[in-house]
C-alpha atoms as a PDB file:
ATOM      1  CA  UNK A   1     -78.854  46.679  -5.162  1.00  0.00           C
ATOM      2  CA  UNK A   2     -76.327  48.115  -2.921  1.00  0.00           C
ATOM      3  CA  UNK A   3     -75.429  45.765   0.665  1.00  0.00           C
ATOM      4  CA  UNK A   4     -74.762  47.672   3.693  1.00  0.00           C
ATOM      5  CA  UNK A   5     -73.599  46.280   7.072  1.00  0.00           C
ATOM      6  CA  UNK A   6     -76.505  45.661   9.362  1.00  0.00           C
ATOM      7  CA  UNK A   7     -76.606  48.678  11.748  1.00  0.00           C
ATOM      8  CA  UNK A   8     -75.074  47.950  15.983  1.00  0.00           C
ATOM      9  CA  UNK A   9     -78.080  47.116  17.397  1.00  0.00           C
ATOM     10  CA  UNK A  10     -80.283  45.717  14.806  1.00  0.00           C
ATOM     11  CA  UNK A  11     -80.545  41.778  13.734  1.00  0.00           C
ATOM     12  CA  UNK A  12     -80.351  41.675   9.958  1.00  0.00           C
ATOM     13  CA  UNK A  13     -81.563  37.808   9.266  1.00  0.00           C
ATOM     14  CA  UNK A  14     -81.832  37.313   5.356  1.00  0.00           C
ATOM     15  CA  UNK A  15     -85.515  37.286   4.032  1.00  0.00           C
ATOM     16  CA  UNK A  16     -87.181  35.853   1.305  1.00  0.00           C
ATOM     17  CA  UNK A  17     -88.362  38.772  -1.210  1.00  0.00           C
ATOM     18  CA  UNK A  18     -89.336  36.414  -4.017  1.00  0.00           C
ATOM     19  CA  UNK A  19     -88.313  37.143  -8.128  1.00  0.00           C
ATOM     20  CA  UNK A  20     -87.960  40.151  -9.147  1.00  0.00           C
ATOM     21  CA  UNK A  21     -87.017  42.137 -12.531  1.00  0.00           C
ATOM     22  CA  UNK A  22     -83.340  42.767 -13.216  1.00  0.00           C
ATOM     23  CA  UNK A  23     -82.491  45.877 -14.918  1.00  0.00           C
ATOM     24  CA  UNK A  24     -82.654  46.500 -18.175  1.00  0.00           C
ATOM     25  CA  UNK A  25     -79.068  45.700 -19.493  1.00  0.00           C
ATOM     26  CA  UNK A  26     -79.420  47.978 -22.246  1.00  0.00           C
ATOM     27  CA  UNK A  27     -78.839  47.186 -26.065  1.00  0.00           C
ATOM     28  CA  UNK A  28     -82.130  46.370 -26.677  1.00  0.00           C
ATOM     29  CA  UNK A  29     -82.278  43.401 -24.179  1.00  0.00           C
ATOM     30  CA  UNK A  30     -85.248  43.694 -22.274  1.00  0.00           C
ATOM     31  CA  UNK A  31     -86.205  43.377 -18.656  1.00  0.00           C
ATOM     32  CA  UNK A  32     -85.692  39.430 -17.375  1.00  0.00           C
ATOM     33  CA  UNK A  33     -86.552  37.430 -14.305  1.00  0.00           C
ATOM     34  CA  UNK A  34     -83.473  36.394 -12.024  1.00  0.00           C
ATOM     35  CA  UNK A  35     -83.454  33.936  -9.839  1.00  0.00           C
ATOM     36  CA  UNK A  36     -84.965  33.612  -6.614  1.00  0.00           C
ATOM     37  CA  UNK A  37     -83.178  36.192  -3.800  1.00  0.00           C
ATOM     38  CA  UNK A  38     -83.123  36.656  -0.153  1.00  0.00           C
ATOM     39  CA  UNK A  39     -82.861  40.392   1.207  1.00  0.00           C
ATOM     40  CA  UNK A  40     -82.854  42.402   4.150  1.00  0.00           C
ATOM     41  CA  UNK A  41     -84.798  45.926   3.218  1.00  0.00           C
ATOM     42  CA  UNK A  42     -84.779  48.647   5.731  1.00  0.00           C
ATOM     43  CA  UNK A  43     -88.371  48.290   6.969  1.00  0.00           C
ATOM     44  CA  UNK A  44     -87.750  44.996   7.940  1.00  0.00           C
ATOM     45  CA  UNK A  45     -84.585  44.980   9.991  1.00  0.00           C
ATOM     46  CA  UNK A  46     -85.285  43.561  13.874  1.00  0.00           C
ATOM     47  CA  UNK A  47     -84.506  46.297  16.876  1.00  0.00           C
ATOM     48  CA  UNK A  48     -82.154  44.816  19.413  1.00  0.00           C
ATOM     49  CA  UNK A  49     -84.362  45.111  23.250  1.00  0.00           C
ATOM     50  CA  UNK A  50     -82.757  49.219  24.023  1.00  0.00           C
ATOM     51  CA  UNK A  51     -83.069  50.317  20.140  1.00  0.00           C
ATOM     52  CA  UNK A  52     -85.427  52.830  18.838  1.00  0.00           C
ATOM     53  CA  UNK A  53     -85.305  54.345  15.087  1.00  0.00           C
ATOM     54  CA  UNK A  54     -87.418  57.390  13.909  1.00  0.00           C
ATOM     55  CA  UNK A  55     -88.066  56.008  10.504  1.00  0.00           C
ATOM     56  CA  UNK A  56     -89.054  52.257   9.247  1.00  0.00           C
ATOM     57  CA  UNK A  57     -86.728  53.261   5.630  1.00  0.00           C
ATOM     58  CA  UNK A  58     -83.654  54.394   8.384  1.00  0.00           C
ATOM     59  CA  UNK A  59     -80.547  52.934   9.298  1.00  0.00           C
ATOM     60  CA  UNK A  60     -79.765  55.531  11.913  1.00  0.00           C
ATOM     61  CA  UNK A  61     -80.692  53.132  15.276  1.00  0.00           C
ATOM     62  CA  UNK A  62     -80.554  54.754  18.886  1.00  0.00           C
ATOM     63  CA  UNK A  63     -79.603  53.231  21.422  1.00  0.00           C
ATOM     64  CA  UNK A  64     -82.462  54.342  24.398  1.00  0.00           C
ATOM     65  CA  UNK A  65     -81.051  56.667  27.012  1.00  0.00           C
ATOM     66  CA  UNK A  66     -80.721  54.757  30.609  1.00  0.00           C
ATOM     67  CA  UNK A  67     -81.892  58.388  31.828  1.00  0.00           C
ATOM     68  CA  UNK A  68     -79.705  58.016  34.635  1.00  0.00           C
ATOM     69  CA  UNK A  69     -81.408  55.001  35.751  1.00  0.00           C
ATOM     70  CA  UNK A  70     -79.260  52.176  34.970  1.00  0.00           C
ATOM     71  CA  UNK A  71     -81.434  49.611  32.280  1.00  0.00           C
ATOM     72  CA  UNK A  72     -84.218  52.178  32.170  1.00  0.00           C
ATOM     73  CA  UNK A  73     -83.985  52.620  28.416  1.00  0.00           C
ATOM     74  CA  UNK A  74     -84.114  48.696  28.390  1.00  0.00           C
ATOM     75  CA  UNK A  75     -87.804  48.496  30.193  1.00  0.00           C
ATOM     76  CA  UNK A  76     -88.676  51.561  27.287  1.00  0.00           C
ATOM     77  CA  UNK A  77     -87.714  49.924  24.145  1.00  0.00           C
ATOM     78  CA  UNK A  78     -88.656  46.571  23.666  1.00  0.00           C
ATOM     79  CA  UNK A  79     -87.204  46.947  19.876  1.00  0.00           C
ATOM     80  CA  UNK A  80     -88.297  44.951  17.499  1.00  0.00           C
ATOM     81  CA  UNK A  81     -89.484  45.092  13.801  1.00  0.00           C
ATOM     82  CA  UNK A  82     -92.668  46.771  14.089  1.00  0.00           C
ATOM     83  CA  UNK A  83     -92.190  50.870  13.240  1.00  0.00           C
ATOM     84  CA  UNK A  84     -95.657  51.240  14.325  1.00  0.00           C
ATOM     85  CA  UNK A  85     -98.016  53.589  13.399  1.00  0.00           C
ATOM     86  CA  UNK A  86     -96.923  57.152  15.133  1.00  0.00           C
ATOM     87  CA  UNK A  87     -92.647  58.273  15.274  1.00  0.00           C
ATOM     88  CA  UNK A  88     -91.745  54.421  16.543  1.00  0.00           C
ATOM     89  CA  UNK A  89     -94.148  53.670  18.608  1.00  0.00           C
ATOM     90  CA  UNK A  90     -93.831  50.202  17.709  1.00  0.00           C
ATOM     91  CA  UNK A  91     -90.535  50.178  19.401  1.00  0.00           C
ATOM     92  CA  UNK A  92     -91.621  50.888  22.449  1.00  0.00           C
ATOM     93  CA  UNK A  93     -93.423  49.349  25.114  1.00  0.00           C
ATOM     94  CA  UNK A  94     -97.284  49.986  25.078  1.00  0.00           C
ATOM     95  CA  UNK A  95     -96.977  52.613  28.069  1.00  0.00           C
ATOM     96  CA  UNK A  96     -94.344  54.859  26.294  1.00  0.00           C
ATOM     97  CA  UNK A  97     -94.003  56.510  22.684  1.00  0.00           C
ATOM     98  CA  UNK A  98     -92.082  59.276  20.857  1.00  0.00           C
ATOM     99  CA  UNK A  99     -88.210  59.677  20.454  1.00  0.00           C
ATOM    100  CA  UNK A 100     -86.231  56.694  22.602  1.00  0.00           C
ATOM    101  CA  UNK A 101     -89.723  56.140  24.029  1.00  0.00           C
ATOM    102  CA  UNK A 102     -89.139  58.779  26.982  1.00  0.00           C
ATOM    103  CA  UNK A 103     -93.059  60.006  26.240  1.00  0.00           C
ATOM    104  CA  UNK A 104     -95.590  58.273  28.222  1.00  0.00           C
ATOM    105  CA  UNK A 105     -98.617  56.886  26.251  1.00  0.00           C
ATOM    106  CA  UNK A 106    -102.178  57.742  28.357  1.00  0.00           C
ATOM    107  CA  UNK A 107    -104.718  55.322  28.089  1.00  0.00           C
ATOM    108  CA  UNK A 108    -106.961  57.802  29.086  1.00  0.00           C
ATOM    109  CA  UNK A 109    -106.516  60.726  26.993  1.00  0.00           C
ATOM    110  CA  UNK A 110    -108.196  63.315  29.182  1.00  0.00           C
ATOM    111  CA  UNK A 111    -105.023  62.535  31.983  1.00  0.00           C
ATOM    112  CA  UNK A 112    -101.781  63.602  31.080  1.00  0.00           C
ATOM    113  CA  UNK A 113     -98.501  61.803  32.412  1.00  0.00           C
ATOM    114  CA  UNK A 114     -94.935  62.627  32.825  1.00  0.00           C
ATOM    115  CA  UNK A 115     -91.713  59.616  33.312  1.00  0.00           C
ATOM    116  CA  UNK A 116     -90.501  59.500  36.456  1.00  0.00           C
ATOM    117  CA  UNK A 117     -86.695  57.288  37.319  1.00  0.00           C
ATOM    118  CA  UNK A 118     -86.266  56.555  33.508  1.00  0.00           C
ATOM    119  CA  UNK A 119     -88.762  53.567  33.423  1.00  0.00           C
ATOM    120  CA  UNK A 120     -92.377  54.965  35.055  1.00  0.00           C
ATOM    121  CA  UNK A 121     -95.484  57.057  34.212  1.00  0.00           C
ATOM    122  CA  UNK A 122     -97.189  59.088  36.878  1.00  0.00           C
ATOM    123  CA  UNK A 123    -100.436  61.151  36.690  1.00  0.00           C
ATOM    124  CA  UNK A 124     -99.821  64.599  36.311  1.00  0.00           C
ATOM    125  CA  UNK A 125    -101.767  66.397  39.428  1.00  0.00           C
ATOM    126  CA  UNK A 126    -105.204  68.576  38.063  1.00  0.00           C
ATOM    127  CA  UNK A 127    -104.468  72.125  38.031  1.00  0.00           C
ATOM    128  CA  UNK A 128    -106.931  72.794  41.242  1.00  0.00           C
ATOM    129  CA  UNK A 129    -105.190  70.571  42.969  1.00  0.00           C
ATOM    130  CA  UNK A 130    -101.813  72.101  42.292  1.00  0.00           C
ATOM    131  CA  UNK A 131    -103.234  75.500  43.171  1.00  0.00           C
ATOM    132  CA  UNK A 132    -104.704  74.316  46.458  1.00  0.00           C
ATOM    133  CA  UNK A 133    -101.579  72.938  47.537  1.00  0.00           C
ATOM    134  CA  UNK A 134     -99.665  76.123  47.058  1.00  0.00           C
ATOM    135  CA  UNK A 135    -101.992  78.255  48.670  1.00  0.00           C
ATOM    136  CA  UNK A 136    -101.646  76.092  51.479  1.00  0.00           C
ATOM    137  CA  UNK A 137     -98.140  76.074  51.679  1.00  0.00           C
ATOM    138  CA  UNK A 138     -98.149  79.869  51.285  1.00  0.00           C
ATOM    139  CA  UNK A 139    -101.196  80.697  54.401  1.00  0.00           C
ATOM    140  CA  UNK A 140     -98.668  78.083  56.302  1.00  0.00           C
ATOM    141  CA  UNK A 141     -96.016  79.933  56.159  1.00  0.00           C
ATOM    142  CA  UNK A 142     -97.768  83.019  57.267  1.00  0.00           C
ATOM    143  CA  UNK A 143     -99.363  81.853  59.857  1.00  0.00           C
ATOM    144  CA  UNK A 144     -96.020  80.603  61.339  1.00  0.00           C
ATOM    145  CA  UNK A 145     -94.304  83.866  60.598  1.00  0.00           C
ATOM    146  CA  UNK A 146     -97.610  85.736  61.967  1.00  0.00           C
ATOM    147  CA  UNK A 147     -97.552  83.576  65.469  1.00  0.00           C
ATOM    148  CA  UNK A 148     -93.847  83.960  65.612  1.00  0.00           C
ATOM    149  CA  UNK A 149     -93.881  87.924  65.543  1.00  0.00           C
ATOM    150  CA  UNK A 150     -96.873  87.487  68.119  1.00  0.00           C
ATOM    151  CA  UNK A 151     -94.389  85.803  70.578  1.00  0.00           C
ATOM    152  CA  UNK A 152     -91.852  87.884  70.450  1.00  0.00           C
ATOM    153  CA  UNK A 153     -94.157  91.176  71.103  1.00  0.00           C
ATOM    154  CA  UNK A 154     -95.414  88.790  74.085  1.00  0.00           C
ATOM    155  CA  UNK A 155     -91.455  88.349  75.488  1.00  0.00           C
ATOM    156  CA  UNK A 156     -90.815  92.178  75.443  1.00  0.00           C
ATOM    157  CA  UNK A 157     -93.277  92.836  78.312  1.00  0.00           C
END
């Protein structure tokens, strides 16, 4: 068994793993219960509220990105010991996902979101609608530029 120090961010409270089989000590001594021990394995080590990890068997713990948003990353990762069942999910509040938890998790899987000030979700516009604004911006401008060069041929009479 090799004991590192529990990672910045992560509580590392002892747990009870139970007997196990020590090692066979060679010269034909064979494989013996020890005594009862208390353990802290990888999978089990409790995120700090702000920590994410890629991997339950990791020690590598991020601390989430404020964004630029000052306790953004905070309202993201709600830490924990739960990995979760996609790339630390678990660590993240239910309306976020992926690395730091700076993806945002659709309920509805046909709408697609994007984060907005570190900490939100929005709903990405539909294509049309994106299309229809832009071709109004564009006739807009036009028409301005159109009625402006209609005024000036009007001055010059």
């Amino acid at each position: 068994w090799f004991c590192y120090p529990c990672p910045s961010g992560a509580n590392c409270t002892l747990r009870h793993v139970g007997r196990r089989l020590a090692e066979d000590l060679g010269g034909g001594r064979g494989m013996n219960e020890t005594d009862d021990e208390y353990s802290e394995v990888l999978a089990t080590i409790d995120l700090d509220l702000g920590y994410w990890r890629a991997g339950e068997n990791t020690d590598q713990l991020v601390e989430c990105s404020d964004r630029g948003f000052a306790g953004s990353g905070k309202r993201r990762c709600k830490g924990g010991a739960e990995f979760g069942t996609g790339f630390g999910d678990g660590y993240c509040y239910d309306e976020f996902k992926g690395p730091e938890c700076q993806l945002c998790s659709a309920t509805n899987h046909s709408d697609h979101y994007y984060l907005v000030d570190g900490d939100r979700c929005n709903i990405c516009r539909e294509l049309g609608a994106a299309v229809g604004q832009v071709a109004a911006i564009v006739v807009s401008i036009c028409a301005f530029f159109g009625l402006l060069a209609w005024v000036y041929t009007m001055q010059s009479w």
